[in-house]
Protein backbone atom coordinates (compact mmCIF):
# COMPACT_ATOMS: atom_id res chain seq x y z
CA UNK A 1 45.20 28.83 5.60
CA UNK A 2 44.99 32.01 3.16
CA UNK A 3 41.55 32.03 1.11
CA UNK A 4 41.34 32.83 -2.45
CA UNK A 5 40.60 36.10 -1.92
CA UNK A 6 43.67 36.81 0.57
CA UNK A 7 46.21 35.53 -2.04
CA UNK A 8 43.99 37.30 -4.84
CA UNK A 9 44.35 40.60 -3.51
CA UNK A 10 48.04 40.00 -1.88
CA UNK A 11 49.42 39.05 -5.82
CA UNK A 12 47.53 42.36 -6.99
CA UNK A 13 49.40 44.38 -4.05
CA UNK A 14 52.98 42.95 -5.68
CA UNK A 15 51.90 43.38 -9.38
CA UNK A 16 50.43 47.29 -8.48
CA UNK A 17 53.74 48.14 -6.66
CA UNK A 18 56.19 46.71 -9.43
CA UNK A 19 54.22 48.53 -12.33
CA UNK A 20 54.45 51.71 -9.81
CA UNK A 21 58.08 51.28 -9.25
CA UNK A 22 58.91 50.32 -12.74
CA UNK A 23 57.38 53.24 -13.88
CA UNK A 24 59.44 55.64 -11.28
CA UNK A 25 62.77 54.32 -12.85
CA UNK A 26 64.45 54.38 -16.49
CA UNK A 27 66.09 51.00 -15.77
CA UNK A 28 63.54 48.35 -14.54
CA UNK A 29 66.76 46.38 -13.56
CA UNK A 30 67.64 48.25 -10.79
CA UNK A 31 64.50 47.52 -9.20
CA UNK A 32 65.11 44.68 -6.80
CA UNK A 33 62.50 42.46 -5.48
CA UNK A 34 63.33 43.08 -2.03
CA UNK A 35 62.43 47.22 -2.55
CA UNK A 36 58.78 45.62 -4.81
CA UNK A 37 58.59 43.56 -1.43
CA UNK A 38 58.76 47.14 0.75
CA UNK A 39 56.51 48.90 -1.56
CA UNK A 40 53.93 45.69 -1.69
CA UNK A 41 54.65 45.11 2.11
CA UNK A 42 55.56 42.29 2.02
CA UNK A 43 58.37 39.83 2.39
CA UNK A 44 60.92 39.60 -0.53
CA UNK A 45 59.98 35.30 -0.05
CA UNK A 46 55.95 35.87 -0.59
CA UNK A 47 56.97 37.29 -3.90
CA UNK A 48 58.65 34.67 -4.91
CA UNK A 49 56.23 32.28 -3.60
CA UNK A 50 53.46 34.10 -5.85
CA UNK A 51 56.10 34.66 -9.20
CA UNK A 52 59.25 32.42 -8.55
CA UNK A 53 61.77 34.52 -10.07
CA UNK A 54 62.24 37.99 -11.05
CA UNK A 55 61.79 37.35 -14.72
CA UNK A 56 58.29 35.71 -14.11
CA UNK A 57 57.34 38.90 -12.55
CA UNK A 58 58.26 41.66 -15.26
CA UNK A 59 56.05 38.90 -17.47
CA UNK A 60 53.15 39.75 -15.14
CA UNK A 61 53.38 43.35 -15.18
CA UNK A 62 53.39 43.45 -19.21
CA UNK A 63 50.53 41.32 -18.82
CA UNK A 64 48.74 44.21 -17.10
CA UNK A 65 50.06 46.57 -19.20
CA UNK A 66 48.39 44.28 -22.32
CA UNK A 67 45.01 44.39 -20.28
CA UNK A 68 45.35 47.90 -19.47
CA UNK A 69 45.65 48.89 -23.00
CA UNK A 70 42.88 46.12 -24.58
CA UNK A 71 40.21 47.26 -21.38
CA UNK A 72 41.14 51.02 -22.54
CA UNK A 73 40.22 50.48 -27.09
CA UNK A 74 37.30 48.46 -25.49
CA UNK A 75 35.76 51.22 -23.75
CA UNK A 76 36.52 53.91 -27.06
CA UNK A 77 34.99 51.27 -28.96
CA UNK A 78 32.16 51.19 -27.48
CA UNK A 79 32.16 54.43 -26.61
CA UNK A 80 29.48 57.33 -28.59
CA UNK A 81 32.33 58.96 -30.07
CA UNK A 82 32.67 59.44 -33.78
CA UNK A 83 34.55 56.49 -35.65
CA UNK A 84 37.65 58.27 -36.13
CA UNK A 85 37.67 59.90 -32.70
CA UNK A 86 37.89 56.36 -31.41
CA UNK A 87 41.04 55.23 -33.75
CA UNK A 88 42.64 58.03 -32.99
CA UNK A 89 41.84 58.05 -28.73
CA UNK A 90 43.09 54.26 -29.10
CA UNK A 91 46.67 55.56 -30.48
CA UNK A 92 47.00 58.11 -28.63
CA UNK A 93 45.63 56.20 -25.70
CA UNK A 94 48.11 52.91 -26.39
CA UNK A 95 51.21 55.53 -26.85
CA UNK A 96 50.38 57.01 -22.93
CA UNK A 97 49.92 54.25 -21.38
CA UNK A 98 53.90 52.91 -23.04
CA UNK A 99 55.12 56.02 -22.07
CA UNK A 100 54.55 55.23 -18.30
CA UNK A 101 56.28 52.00 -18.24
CA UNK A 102 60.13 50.84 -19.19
CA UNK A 103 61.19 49.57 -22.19
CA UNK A 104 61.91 45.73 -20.45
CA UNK A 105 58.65 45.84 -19.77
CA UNK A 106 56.96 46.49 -23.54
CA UNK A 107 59.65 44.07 -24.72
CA UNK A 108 58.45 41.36 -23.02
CA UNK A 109 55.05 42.50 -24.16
CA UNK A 110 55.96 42.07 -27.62
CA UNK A 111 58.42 39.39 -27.55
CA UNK A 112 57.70 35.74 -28.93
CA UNK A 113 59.07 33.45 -25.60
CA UNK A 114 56.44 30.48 -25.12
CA UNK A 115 54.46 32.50 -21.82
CA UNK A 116 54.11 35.64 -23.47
CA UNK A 117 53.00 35.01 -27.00
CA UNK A 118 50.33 31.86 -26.20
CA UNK A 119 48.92 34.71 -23.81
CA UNK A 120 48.91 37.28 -26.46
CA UNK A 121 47.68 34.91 -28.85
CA UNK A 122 45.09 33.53 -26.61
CA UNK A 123 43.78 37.26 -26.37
CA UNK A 124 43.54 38.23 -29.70
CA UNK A 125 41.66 34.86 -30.26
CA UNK A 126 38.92 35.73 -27.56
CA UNK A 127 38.64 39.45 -26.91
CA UNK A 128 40.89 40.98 -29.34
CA UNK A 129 39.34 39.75 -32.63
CA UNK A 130 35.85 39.89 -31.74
CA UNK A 131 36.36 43.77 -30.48
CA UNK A 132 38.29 44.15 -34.20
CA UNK A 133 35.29 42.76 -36.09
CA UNK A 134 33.12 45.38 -34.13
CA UNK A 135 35.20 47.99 -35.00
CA UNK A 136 35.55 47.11 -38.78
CA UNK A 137 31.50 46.55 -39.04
CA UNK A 138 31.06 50.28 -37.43
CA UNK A 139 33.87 51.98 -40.03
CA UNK A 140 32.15 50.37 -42.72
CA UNK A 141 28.61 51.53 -41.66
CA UNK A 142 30.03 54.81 -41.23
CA UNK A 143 31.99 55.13 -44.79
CA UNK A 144 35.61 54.53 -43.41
CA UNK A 145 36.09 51.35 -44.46
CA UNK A 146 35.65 49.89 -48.06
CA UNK A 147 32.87 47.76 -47.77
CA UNK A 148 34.83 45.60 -50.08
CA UNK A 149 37.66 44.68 -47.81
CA UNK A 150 36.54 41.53 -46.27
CA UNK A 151 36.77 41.46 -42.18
CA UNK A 152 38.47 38.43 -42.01
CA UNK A 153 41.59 39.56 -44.41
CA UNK A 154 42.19 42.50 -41.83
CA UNK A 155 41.90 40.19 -38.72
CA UNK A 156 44.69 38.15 -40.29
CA UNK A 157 46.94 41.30 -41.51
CA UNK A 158 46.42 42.90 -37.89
CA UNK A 159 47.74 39.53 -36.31
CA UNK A 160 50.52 39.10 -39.08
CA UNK A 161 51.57 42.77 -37.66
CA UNK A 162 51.21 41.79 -34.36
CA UNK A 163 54.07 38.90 -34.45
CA UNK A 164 56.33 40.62 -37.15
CA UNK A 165 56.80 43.73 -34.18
CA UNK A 166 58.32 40.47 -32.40
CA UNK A 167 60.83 40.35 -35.05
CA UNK A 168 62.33 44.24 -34.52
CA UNK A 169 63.26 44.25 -30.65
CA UNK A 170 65.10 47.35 -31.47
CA UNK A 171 62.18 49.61 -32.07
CA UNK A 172 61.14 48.85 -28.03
CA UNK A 173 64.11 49.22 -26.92
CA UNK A 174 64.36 52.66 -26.96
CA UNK A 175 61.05 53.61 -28.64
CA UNK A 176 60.45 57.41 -27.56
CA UNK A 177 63.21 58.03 -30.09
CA UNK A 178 61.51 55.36 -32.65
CA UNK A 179 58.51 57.42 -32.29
CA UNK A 180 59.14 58.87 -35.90
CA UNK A 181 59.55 55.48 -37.26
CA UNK A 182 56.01 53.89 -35.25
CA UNK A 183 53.97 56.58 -36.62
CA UNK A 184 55.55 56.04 -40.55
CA UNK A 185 54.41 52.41 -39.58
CA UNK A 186 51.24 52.77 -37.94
CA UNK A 187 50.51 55.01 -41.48
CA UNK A 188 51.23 52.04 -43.56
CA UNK A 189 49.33 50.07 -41.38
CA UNK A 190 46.15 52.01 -41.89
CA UNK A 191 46.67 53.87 -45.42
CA UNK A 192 49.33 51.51 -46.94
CA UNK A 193 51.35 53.61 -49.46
CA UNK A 194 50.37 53.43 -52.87
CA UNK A 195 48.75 57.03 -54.04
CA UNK A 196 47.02 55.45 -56.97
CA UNK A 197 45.18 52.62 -57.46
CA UNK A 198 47.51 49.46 -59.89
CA UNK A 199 45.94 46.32 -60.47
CA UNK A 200 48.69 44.64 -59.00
CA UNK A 201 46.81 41.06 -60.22
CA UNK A 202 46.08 41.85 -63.70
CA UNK A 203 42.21 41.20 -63.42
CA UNK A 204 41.07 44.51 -65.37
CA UNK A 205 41.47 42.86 -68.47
């Protein structure tokens, strides 16, 4: 009988030779399980006994990918580096680490089917907003955030632009030629685009 361990590090073997062969290829559908299997070495039936189906697998890998990219902001976060060296090794960090894998892969990542989004979700509950509240409470110690803007608004506005990037497939699907449109939207996201200040709620008086 196989120990925790055995099956542990024999499910890590088939997840770190899919996310190597998905990132060798331009069309992650072309990669059978049987050549994951030969990579992995192992039989094309242990992978199925570990993921079931094909589909269940690519779901795994853009879990990785998830924890890949939330295990690299946390270690720029709390990292010495200036505030705005961290943003912008996060960005620039998140856009390498896409650029290795296919674009199957980050749509699962960002797409709303019942597996995917209660793990995303369950994420940015635990380790994702706690490491944002950090983040916010340094930028405002160090003058880049108004002190003003209460933490708790951005948590909400990051999450509501989490699940609305569910709602534009398209931009995934062939995002190396979105990159134009990502980095108009990740300047919204962070400067919003009004020059001058309105009172958009009438409260001046």
């Amino acid at each position: 009988m196989k120990t925790t361990a055995e099956n542990t590090t024999k499910r890590q073997k088939i997840l770190a030779a899919a996310v190597d062969l998905f990132r060798r290829t331009h069309d992650v559908k072309r990669v059978s399980l049987e050549a994951i299997a030969g990579e992995a070495r192992v039989s094309p039936t242990t992978i199925y006994n570990y993921f079931s189906n094909r589909e269940t697998l690519v779901a795994e890998v853009a879990k990785s990918l998830f924890r890949e990219i939330l295990d690299m902001a946390r270690s720029f976060i709390h990292s010495d580096l200036p505030f705005p060296r961290k943003l912008t090794d996060i960005i620039a960090g998140k856009i390498d680490i896409a650029s290795q894998v296919n674009s199957e892969v980050l749509n699962k990542l960002v797409s709303q089917d019942k597996n995917m989004a209660g793990f995303v979700a369950e994420a940015f509950r635990t380790e994702i907003t706690p490491m944002w509240l950090e983040f916010i409470a340094e930028g405002k110690k160090q003058g880049y955030i108004d002190h003003s803007t209460d933490a708790s608004s951005l948590i909400i506005y990051f999450d509501i632009l989490r699940t609305g990037m569910a709602s534009q497939p398209a931009l995934m699907k062939e995002w190396e030629k979105n990159m134009p449109i990502i980095e108009q939207l990740t300047r919204l996201m962070f400067y919003g685009f009004l020059k001058k200040d309105i009172d958009l709620f009438w409260k001046g008086g």
